[in-house]
PDB file of N, CA and C in Angstrom:
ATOM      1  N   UNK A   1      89.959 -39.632-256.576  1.00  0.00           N
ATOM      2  CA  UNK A   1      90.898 -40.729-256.559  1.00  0.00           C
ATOM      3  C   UNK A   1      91.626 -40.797-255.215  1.00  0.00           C
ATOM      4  N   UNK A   2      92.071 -39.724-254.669  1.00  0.00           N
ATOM      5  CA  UNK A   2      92.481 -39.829-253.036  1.00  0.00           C
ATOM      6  C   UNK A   2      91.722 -40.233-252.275  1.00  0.00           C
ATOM      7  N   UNK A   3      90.273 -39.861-252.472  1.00  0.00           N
ATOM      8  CA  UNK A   3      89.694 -40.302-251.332  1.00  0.00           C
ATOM      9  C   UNK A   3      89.425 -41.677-251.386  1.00  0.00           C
ATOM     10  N   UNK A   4      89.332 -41.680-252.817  1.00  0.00           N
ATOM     11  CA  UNK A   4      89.403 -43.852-252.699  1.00  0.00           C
ATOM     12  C   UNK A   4      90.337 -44.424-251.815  1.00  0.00           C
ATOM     13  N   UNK A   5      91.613 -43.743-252.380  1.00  0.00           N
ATOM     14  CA  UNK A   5      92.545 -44.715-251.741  1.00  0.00           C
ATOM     15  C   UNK A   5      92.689 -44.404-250.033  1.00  0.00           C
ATOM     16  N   UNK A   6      92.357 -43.264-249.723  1.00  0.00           N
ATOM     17  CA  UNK A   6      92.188 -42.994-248.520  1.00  0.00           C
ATOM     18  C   UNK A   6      91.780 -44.145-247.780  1.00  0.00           C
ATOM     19  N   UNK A   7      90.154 -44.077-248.582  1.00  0.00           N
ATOM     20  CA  UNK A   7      89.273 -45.427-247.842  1.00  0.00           C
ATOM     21  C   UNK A   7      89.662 -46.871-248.425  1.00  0.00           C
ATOM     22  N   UNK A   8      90.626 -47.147-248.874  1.00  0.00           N
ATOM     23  CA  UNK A   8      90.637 -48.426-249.158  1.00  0.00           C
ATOM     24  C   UNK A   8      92.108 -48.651-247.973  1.00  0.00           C
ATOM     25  N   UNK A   9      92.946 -47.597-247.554  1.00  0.00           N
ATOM     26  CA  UNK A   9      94.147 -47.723-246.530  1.00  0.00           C
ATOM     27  C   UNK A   9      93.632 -47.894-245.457  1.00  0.00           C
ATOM     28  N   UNK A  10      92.009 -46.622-245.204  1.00  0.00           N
ATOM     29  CA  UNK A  10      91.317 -47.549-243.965  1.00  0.00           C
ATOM     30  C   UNK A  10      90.866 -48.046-243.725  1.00  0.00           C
ATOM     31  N   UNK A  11      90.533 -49.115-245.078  1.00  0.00           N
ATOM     32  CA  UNK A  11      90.011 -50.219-244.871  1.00  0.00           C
ATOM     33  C   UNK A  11      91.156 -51.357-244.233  1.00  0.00           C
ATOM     34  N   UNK A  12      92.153 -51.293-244.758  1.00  0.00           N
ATOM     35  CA  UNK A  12      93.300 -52.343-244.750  1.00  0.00           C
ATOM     36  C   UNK A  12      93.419 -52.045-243.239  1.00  0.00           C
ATOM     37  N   UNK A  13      93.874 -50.675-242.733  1.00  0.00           N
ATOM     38  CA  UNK A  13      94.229 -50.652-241.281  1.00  0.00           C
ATOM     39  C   UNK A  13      92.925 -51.047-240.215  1.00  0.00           C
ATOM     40  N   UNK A  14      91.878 -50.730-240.442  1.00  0.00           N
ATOM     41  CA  UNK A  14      90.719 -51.516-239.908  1.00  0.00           C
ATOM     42  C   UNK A  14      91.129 -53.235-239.837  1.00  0.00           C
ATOM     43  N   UNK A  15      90.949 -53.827-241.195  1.00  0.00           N
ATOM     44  CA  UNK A  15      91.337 -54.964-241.130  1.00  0.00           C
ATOM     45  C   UNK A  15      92.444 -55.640-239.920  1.00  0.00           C
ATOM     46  N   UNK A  16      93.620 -55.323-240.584  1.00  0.00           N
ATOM     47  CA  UNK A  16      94.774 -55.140-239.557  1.00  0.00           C
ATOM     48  C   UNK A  16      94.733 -55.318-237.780  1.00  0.00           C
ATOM     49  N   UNK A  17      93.848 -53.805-237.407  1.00  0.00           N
ATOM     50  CA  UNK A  17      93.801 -53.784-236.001  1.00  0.00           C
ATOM     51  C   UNK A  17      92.555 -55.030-235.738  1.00  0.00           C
ATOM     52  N   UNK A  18      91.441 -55.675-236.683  1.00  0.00           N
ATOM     53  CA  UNK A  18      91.015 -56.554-236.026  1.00  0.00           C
ATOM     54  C   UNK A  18      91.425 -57.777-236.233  1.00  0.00           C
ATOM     55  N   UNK A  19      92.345 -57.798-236.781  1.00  0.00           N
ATOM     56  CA  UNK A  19      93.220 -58.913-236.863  1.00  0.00           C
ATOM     57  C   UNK A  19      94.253 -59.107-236.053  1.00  0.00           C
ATOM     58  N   UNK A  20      94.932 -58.322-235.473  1.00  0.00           N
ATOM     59  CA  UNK A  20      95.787 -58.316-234.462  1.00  0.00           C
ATOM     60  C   UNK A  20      94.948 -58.131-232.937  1.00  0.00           C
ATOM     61  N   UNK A  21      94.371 -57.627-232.660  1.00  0.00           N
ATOM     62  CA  UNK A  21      93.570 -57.452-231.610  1.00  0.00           C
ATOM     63  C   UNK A  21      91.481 -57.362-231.916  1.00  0.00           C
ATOM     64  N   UNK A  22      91.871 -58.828-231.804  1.00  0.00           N
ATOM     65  CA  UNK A  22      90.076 -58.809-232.177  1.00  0.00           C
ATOM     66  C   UNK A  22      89.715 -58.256-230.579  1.00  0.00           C
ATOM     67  N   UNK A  23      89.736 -58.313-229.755  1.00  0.00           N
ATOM     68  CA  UNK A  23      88.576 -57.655-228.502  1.00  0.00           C
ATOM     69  C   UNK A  23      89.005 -56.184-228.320  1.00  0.00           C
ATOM     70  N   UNK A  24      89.921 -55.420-228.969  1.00  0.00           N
ATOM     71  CA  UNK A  24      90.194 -54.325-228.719  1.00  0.00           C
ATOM     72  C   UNK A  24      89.548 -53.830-229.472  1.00  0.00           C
ATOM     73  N   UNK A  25      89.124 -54.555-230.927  1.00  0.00           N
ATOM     74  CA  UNK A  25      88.912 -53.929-232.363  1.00  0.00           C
ATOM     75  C   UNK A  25      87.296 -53.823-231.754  1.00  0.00           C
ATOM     76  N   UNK A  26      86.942 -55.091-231.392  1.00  0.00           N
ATOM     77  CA  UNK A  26      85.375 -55.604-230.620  1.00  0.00           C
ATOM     78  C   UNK A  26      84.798 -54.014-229.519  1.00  0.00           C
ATOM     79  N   UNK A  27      86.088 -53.835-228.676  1.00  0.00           N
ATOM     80  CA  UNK A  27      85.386 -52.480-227.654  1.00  0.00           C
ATOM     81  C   UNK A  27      85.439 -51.272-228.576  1.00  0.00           C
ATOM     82  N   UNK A  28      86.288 -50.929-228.779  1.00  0.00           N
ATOM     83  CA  UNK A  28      86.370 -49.950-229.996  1.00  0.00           C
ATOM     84  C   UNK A  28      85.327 -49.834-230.647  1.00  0.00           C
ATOM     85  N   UNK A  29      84.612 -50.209-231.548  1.00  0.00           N
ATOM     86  CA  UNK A  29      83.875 -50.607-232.370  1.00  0.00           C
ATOM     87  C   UNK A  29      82.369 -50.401-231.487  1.00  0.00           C
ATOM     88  N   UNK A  30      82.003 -50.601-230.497  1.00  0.00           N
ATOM     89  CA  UNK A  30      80.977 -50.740-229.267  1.00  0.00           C
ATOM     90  C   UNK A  30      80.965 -49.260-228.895  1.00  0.00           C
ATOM     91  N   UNK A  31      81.624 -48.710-228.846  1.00  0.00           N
ATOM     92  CA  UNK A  31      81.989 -47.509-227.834  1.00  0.00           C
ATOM     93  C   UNK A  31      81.036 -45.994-228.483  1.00  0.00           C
ATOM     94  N   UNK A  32      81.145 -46.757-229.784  1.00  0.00           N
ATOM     95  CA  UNK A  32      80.216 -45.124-230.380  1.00  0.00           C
ATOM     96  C   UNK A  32      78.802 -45.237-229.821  1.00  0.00           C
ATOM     97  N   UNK A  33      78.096 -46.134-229.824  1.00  0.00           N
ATOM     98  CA  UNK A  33      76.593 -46.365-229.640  1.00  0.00           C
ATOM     99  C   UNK A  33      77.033 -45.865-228.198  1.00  0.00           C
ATOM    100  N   UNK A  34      77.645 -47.090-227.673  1.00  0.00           N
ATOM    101  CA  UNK A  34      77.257 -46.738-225.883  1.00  0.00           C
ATOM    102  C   UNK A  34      77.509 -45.414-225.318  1.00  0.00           C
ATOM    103  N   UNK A  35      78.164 -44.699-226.048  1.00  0.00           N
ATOM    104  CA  UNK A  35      78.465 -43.357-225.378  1.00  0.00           C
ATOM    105  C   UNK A  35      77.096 -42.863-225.588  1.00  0.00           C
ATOM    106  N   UNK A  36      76.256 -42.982-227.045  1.00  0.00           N
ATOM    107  CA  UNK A  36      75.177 -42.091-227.313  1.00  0.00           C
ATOM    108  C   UNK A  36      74.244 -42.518-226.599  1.00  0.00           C
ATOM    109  N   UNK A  37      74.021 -43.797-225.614  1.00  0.00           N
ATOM    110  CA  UNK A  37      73.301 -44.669-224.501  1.00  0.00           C
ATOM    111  C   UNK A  37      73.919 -43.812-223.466  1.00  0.00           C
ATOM    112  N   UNK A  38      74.603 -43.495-223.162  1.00  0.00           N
ATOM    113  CA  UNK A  38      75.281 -43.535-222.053  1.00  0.00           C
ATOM    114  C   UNK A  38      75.046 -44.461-221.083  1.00  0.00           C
ATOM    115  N   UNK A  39      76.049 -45.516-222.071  1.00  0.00           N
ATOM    116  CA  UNK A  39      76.325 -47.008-221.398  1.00  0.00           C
ATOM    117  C   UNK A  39      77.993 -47.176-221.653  1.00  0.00           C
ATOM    118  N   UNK A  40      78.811 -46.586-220.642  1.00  0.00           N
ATOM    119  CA  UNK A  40      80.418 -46.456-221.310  1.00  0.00           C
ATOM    120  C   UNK A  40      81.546 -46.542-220.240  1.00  0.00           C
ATOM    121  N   UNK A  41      80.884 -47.826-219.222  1.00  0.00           N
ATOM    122  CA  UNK A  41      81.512 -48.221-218.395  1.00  0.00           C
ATOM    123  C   UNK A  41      81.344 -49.658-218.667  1.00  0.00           C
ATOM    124  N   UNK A  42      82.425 -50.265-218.381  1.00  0.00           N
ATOM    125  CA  UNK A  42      82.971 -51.405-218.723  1.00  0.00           C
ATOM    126  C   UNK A  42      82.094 -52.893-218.415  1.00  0.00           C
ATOM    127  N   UNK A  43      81.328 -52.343-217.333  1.00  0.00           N
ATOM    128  CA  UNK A  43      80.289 -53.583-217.384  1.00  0.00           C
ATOM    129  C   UNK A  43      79.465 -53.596-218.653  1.00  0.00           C
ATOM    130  N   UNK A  44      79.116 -52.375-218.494  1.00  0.00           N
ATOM    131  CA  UNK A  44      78.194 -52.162-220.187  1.00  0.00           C
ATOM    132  C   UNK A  44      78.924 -52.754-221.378  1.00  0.00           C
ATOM    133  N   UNK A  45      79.690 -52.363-221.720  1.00  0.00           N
ATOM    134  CA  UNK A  45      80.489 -52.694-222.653  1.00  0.00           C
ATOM    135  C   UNK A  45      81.192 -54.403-222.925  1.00  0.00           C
ATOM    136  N   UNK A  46      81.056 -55.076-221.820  1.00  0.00           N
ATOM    137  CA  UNK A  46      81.367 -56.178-221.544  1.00  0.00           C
ATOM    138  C   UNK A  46      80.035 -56.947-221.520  1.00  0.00           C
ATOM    139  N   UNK A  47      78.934 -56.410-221.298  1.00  0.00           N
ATOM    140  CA  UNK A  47      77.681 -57.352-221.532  1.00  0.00           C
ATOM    141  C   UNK A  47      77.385 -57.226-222.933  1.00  0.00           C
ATOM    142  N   UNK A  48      77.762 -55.882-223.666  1.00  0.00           N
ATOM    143  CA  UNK A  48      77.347 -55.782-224.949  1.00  0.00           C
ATOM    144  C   UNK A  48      78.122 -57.210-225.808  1.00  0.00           C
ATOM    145  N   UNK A  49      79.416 -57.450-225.011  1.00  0.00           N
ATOM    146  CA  UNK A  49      80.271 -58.220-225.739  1.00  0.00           C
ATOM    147  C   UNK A  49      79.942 -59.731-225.339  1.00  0.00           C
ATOM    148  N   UNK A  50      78.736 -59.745-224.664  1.00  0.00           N
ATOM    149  CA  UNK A  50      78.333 -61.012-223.545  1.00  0.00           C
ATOM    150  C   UNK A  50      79.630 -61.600-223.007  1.00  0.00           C
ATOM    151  N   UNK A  51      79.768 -60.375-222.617  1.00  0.00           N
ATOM    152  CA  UNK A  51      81.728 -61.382-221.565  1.00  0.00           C
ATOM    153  C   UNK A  51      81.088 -60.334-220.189  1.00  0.00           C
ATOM    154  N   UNK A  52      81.730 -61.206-218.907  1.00  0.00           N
ATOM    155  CA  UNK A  52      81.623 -60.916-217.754  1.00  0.00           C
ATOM    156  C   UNK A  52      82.458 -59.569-217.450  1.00  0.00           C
ATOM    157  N   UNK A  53      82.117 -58.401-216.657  1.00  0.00           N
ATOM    158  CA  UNK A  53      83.362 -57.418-216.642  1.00  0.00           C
ATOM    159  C   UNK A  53      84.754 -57.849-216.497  1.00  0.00           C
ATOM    160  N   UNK A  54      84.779 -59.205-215.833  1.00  0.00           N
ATOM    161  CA  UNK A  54      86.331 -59.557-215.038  1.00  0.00           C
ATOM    162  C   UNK A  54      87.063 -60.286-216.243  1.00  0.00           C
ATOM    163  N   UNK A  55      85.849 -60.469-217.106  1.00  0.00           N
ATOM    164  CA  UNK A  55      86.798 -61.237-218.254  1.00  0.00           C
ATOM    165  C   UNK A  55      86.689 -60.615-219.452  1.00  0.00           C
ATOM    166  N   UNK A  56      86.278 -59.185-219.049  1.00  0.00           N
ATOM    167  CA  UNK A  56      86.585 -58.207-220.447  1.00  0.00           C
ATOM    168  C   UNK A  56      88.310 -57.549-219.847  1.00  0.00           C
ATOM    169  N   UNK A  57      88.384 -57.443-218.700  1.00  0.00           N
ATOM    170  CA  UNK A  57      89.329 -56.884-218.264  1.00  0.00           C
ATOM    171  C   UNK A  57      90.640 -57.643-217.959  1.00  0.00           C
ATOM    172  N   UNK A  58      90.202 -59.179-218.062  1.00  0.00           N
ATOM    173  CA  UNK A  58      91.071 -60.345-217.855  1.00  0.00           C
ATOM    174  C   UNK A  58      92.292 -60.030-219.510  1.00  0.00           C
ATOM    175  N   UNK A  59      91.121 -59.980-220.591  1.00  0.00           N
ATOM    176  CA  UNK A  59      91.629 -60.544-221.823  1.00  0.00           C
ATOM    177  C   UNK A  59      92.416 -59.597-222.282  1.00  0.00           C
ATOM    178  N   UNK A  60      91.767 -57.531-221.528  1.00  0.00           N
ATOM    179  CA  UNK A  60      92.291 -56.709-222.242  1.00  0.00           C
ATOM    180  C   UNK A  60      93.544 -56.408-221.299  1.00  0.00           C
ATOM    181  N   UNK A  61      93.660 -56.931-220.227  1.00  0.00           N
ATOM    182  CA  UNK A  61      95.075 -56.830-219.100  1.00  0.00           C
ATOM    183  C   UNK A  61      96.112 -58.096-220.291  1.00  0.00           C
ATOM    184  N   UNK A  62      95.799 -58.938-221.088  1.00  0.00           N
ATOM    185  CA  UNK A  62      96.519 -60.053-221.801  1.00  0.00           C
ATOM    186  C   UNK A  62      97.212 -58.660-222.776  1.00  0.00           C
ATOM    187  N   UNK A  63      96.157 -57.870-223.649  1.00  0.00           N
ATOM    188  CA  UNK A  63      96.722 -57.593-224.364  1.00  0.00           C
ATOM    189  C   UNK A  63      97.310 -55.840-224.249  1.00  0.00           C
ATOM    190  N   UNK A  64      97.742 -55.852-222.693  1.00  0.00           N
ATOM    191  CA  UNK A  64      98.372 -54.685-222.136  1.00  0.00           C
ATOM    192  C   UNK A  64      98.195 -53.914-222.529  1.00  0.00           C
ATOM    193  N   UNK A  65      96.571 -53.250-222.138  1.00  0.00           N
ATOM    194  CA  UNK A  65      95.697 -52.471-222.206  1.00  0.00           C
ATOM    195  C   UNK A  65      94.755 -52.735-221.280  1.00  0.00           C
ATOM    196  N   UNK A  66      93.971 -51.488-220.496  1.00  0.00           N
ATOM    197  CA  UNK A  66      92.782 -51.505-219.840  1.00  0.00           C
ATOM    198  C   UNK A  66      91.883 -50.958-220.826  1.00  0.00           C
ATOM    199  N   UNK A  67      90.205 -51.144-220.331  1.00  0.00           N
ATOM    200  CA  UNK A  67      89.118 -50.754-220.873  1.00  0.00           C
ATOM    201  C   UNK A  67      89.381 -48.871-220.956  1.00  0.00           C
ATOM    202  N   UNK A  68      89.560 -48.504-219.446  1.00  0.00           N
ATOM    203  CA  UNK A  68      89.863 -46.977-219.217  1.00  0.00           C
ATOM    204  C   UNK A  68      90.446 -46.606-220.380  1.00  0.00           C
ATOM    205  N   UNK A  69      91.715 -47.243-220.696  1.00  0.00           N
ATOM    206  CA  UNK A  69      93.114 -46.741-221.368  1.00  0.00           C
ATOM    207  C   UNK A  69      91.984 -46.381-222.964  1.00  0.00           C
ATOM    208  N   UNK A  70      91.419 -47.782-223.005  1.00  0.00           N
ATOM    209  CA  UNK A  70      90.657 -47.648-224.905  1.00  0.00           C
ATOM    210  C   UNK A  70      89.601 -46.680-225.011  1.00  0.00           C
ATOM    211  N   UNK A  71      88.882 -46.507-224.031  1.00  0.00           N
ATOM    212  CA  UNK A  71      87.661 -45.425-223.655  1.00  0.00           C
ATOM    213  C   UNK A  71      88.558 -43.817-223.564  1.00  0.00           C
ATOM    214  N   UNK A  72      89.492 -43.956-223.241  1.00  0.00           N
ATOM    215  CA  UNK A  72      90.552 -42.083-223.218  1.00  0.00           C
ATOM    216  C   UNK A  72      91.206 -42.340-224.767  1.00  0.00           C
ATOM    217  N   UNK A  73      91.443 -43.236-225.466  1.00  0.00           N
ATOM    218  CA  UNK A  73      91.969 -43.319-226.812  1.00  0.00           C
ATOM    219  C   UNK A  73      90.844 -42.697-227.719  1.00  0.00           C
ATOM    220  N   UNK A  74      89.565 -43.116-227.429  1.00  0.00           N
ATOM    221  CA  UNK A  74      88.654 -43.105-228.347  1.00  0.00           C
ATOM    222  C   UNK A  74      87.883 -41.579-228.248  1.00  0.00           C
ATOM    223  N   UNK A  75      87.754 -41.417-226.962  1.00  0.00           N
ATOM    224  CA  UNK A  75      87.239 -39.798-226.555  1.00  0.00           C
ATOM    225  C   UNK A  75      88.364 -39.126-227.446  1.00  0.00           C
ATOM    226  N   UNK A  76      89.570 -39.127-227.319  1.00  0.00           N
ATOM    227  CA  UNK A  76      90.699 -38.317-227.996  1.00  0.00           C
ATOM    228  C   UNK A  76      90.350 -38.424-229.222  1.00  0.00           C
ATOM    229  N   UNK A  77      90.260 -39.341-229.852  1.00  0.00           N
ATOM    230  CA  UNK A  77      89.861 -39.515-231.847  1.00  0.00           C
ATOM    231  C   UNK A  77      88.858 -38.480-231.823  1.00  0.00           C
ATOM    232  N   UNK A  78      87.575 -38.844-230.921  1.00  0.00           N
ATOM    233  CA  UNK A  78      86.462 -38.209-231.021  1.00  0.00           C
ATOM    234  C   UNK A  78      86.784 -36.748-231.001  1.00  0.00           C
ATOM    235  N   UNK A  79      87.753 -36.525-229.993  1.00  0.00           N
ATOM    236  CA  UNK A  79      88.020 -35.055-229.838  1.00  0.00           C
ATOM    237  C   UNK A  79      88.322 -34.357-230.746  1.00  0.00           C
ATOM    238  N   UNK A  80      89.088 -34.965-231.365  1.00  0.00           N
ATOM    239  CA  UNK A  80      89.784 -34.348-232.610  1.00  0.00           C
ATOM    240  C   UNK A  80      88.756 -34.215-233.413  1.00  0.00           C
ATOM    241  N   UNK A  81      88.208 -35.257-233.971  1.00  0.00           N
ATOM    242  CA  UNK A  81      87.339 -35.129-235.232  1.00  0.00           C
ATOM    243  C   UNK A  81      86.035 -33.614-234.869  1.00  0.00           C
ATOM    244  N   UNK A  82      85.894 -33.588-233.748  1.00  0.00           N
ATOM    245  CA  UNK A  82      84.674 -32.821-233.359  1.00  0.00           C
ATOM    246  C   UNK A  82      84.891 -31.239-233.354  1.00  0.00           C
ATOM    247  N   UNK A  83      86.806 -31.334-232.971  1.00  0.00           N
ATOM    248  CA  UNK A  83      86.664 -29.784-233.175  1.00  0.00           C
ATOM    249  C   UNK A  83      86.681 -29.486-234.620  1.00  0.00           C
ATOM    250  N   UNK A  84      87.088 -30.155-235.393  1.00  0.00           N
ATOM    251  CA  UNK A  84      86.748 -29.603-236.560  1.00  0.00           C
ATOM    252  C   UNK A  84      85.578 -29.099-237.160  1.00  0.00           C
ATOM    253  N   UNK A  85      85.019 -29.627-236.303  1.00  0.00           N
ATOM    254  CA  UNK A  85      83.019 -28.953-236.614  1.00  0.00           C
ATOM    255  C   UNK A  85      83.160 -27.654-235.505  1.00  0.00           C
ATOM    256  N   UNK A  86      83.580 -26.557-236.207  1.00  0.00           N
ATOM    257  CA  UNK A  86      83.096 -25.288-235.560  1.00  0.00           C
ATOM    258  C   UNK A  86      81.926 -25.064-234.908  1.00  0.00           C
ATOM    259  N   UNK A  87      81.222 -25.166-235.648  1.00  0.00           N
ATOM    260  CA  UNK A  87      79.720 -25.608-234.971  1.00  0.00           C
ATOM    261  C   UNK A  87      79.334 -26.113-233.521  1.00  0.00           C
ATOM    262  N   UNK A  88      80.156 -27.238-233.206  1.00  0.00           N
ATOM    263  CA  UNK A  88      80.288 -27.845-232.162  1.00  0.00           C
ATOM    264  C   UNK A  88      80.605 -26.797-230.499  1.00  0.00           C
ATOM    265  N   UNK A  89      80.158 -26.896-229.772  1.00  0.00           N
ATOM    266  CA  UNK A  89      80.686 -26.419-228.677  1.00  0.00           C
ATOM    267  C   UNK A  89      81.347 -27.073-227.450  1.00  0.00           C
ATOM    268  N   UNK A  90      82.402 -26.712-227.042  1.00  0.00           N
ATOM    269  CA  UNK A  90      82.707 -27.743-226.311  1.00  0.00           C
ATOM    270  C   UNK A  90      82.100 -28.042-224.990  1.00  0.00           C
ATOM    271  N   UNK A  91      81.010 -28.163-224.729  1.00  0.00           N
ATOM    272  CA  UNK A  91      80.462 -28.642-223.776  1.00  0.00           C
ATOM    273  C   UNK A  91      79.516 -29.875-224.500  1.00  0.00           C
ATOM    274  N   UNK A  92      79.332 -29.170-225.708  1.00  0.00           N
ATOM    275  CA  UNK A  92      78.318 -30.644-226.716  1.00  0.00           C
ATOM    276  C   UNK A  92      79.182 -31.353-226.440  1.00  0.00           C
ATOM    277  N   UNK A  93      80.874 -31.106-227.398  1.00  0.00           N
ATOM    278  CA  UNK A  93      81.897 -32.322-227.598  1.00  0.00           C
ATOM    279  C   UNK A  93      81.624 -33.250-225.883  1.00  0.00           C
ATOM    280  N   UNK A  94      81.819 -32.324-224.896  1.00  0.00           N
ATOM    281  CA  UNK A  94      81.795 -33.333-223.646  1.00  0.00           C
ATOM    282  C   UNK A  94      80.979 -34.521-223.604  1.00  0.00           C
ATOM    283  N   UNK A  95      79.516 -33.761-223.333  1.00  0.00           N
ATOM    284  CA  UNK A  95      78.295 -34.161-223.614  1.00  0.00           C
ATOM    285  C   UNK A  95      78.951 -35.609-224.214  1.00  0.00           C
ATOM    286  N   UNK A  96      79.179 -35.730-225.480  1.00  0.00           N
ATOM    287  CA  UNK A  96      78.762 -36.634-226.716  1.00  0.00           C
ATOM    288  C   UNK A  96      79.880 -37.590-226.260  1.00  0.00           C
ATOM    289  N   UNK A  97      80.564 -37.493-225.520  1.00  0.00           N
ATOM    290  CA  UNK A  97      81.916 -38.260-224.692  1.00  0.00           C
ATOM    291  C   UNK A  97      81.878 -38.658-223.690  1.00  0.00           C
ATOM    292  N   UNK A  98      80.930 -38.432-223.313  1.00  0.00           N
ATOM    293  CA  UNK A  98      80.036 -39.198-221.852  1.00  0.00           C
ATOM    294  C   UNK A  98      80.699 -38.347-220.542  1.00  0.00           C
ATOM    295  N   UNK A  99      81.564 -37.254-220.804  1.00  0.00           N
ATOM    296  CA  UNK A  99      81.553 -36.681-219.322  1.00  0.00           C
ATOM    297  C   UNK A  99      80.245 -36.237-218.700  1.00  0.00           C
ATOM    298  N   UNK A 100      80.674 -35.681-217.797  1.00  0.00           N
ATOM    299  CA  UNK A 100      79.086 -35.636-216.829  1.00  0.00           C
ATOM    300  C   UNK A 100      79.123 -33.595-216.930  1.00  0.00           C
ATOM    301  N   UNK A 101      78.394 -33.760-216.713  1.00  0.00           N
ATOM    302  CA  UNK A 101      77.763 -32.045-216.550  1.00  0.00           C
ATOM    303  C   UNK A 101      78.753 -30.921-215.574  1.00  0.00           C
ATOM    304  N   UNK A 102      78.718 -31.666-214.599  1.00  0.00           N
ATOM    305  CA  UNK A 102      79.730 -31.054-213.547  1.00  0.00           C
ATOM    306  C   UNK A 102      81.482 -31.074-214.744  1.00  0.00           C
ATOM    307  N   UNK A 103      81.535 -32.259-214.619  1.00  0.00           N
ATOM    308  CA  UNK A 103      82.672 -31.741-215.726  1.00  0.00           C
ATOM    309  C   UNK A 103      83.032 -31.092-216.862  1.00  0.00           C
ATOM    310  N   UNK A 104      82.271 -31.373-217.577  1.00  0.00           N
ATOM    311  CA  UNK A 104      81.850 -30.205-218.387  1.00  0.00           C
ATOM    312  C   UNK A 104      82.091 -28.984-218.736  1.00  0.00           C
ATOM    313  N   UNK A 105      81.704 -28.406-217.449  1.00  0.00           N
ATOM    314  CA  UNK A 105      80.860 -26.875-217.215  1.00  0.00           C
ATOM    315  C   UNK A 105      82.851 -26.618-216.561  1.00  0.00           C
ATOM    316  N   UNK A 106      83.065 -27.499-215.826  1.00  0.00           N
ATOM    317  CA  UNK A 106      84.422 -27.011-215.016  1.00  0.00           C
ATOM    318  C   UNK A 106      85.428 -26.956-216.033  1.00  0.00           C
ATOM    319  N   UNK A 107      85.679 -27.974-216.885  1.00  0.00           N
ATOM    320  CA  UNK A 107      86.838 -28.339-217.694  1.00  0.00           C
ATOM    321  C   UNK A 107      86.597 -26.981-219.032  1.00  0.00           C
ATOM    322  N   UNK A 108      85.635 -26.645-219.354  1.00  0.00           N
ATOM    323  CA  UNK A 108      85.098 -25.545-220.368  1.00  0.00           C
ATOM    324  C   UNK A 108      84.975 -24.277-220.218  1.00  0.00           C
ATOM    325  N   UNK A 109      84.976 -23.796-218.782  1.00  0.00           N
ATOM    326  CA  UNK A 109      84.373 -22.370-218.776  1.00  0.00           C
ATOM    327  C   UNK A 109      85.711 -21.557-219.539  1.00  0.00           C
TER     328      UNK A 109
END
């Protein structure tokens, strides 16, 4: 019974954030695939949305936010959820967050 209602609160707050911010809800939403592409720079993400980079960055400067700012929000969720998998190592977690190797290896040892 909790976990229903769990998922029915995140359903409502889902709702919510794409109702208040449909292109934030729009990159958000984009960002899991393209990381596993490693496609997670803003042109990418802006063709996925068939909007030009200058007018993915036009609409998300409207709603005082950058692409950067939602891409470090979303690595952080990710972060969290991932250490909870013991399993995980943190160079995978990197990996799966689109840092690069060099970072990685530096930010982890």
């Amino acid at each position: 019974m909790l976990q229903q209602t769990l998922r029915t609160v995140a359903e409502q707050v889902e709702i919510k954030q794409f109702e208040e911010a449909p292109l934030i809800y729009a990159v958000h939403t984009c960002l899991p695939e393209a990381l596993r592409e490693g496609q997670f720079l803003a042109d990418d993400i802006a063709q996925e949305l068939g909007l030009s980079r200058r007018t993915l960055q036009r609409r998300l400067s409207s709603e005082n936010i950058t692409f950067q700012q939602l891409l470090d929000i979303y690595r952080q969720e990710q972060f969290m959820q991932m250490l909870q998998n013991r399993d995980t190592s943190m160079v995978d977690v990197a990996y799966a967050l689109g840092y690069t190797e060099d970072v990685a290896h530096v930010a982890f040892r």
